[in-house]
N, C-alpha and C. Protein backbone atom coordinates (compact mmCIF):
# COMPACT_ATOMS: atom_id res chain seq x y z
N UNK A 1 90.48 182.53 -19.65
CA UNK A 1 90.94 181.21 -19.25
C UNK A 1 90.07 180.17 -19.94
N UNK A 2 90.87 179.10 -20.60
CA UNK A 2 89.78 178.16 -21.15
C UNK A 2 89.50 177.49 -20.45
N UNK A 3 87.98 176.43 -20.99
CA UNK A 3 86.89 176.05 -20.09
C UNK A 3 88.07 174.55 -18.94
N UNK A 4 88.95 173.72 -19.36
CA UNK A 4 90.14 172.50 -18.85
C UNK A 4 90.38 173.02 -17.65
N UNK A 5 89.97 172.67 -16.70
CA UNK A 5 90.74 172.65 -15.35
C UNK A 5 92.21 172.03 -15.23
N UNK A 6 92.87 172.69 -14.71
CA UNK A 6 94.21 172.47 -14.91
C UNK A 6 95.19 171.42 -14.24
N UNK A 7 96.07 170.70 -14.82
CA UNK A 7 96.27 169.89 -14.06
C UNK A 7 97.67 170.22 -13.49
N UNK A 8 98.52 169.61 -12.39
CA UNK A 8 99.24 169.89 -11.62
C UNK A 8 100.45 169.51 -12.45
N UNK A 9 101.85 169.97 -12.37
CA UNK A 9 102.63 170.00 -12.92
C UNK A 9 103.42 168.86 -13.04
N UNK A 10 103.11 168.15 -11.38
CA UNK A 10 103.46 166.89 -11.21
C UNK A 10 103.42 165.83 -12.17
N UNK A 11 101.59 165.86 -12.65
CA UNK A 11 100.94 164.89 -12.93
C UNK A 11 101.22 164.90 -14.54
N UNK A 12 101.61 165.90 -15.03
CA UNK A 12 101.96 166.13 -17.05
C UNK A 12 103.39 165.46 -16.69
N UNK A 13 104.50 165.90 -15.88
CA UNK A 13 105.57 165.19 -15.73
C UNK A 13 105.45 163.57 -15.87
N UNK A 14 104.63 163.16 -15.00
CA UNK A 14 104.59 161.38 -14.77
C UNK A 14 103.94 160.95 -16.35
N UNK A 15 103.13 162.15 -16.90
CA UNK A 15 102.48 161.31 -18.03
C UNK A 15 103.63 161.06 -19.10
N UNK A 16 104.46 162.16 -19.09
CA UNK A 16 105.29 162.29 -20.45
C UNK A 16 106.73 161.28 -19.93
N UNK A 17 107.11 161.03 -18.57
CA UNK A 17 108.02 160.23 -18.89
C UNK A 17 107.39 158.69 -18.56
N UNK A 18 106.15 158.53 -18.12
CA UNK A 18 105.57 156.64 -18.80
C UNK A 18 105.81 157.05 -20.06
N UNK A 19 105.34 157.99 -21.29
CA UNK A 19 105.36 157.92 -22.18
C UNK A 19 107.14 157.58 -22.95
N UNK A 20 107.65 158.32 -22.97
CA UNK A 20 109.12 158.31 -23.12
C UNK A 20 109.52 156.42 -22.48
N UNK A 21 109.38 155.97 -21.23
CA UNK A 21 109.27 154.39 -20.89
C UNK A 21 108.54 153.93 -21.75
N UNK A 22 107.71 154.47 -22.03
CA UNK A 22 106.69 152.95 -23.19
C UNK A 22 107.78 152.75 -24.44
N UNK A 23 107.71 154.21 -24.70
CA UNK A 23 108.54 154.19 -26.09
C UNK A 23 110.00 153.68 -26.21
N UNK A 24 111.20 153.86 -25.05
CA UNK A 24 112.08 153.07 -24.40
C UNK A 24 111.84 151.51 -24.77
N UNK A 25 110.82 151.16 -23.60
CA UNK A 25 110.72 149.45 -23.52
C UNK A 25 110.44 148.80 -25.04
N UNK A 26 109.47 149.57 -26.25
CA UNK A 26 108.96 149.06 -27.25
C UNK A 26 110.42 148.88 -27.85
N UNK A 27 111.26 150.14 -28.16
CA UNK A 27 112.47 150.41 -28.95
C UNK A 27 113.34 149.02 -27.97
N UNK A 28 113.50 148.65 -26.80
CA UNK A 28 114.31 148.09 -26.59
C UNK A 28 113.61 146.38 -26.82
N UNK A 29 112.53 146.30 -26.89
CA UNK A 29 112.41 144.81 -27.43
C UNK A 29 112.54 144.68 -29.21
N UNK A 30 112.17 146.03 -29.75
CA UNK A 30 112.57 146.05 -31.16
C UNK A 30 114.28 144.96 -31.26
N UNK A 31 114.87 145.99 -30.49
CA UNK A 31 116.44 145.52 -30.43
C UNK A 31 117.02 144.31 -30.44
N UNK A 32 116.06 143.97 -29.26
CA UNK A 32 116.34 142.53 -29.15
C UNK A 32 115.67 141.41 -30.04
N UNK A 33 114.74 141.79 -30.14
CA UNK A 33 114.06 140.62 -31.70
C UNK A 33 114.79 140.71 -33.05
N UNK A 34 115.56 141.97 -33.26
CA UNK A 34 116.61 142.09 -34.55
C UNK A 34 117.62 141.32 -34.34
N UNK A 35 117.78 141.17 -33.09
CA UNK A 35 119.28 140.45 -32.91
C UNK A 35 120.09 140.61 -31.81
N UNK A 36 119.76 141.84 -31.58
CA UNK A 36 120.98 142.58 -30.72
C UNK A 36 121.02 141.96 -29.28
N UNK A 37 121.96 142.26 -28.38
CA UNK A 37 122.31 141.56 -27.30
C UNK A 37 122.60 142.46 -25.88
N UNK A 38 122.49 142.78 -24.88
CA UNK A 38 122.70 143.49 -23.68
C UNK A 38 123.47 144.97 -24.15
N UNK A 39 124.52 145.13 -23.80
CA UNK A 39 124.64 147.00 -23.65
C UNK A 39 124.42 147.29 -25.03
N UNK A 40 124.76 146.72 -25.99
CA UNK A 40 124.22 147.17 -27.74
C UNK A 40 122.79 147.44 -27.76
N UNK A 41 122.13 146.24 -27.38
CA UNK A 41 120.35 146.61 -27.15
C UNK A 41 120.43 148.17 -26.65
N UNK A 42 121.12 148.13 -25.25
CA UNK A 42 120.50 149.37 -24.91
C UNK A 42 120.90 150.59 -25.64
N UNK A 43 121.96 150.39 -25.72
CA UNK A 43 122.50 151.98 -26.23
C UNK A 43 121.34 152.22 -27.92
N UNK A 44 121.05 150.99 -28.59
CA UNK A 44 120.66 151.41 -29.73
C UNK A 44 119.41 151.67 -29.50
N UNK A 45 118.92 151.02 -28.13
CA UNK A 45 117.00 151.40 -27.93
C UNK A 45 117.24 152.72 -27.64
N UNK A 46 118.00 153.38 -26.84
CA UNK A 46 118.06 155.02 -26.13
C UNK A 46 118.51 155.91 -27.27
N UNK A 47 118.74 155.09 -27.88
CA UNK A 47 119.24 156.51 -29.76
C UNK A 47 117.62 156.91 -30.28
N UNK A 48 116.93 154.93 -30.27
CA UNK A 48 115.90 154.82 -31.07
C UNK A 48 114.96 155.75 -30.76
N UNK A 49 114.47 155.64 -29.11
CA UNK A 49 113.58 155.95 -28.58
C UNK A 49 113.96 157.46 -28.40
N UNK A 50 115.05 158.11 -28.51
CA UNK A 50 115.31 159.57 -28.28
C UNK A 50 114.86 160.36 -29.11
N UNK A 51 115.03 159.78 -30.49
CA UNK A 51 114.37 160.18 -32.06
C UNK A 51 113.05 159.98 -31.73
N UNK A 52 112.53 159.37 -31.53
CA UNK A 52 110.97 158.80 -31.93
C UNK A 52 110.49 159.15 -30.57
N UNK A 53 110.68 159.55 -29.72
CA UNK A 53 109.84 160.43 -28.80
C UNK A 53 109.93 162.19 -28.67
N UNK A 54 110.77 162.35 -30.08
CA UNK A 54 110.67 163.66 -30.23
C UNK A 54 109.26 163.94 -30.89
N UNK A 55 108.88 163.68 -31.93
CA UNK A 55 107.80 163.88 -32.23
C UNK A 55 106.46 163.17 -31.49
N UNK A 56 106.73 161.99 -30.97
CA UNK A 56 105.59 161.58 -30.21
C UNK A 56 105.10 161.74 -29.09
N UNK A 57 106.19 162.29 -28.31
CA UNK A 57 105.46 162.77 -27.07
C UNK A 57 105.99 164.33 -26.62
N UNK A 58 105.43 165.25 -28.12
CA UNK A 58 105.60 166.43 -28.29
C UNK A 58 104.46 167.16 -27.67
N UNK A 59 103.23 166.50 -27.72
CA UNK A 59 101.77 167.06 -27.03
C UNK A 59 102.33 167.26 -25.76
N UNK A 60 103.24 166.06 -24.81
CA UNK A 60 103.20 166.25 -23.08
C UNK A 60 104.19 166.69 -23.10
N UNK A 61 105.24 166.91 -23.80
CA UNK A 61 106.53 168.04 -23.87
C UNK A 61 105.63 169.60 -23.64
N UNK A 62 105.08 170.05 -24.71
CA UNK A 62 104.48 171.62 -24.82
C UNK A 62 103.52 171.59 -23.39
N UNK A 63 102.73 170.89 -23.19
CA UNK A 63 101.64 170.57 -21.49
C UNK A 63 102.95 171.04 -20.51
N UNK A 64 103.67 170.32 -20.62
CA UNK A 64 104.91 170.99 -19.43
C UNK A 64 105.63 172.42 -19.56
N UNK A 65 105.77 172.76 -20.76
CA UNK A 65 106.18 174.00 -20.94
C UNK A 65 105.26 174.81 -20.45
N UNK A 66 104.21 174.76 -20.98
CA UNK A 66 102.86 175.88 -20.70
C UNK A 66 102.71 175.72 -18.98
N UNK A 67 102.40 174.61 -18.50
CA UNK A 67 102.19 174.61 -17.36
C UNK A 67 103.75 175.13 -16.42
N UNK A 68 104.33 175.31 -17.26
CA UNK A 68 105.75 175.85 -16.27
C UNK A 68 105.73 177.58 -16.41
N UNK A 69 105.35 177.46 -17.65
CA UNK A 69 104.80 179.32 -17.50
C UNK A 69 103.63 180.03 -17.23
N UNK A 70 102.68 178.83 -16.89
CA UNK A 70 101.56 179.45 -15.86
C UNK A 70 101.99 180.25 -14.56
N UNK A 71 101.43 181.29 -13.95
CA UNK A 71 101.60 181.77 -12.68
C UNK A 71 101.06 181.16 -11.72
N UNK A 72 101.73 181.23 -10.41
CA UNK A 72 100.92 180.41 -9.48
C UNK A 72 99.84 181.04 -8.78
């Protein structure tokens, strides 16, 4: 077992979806400073941010996997 005390499954959940919201809110003011306007903003921030939180919040994606195949 490595030396990291482990954290609760709860707590990797809450980190990775603020993360996924940060990246959301940034992509959706992107939207709106280009131009865009209410349901267009959104739909194009939730494309943006779907892409670009694949690779960025890939560290607290794998933290949840592992911690889901830990034993209890």
């Amino acid at each position: 077992m490595s030396g990291r005390p482990r954290r609760p499954l709860l707590t990797t959940y809450a980190r990775y979806l603020s993360l996924r919201m940060c990246i959301f809110v940034v992509a959706l003011l992107l939207t709106t400073v280009a131009g865009l306007r209410g349901f267009m903003a959104i739909i194009v921030a939730l494309l943006v941010s779907g892409v670009a939180s694949y690779p960025l919040a890939r560290r607290q994606r794998n933290a949840i996997v592992q911690e889901m195949r830990r034993k209890p």
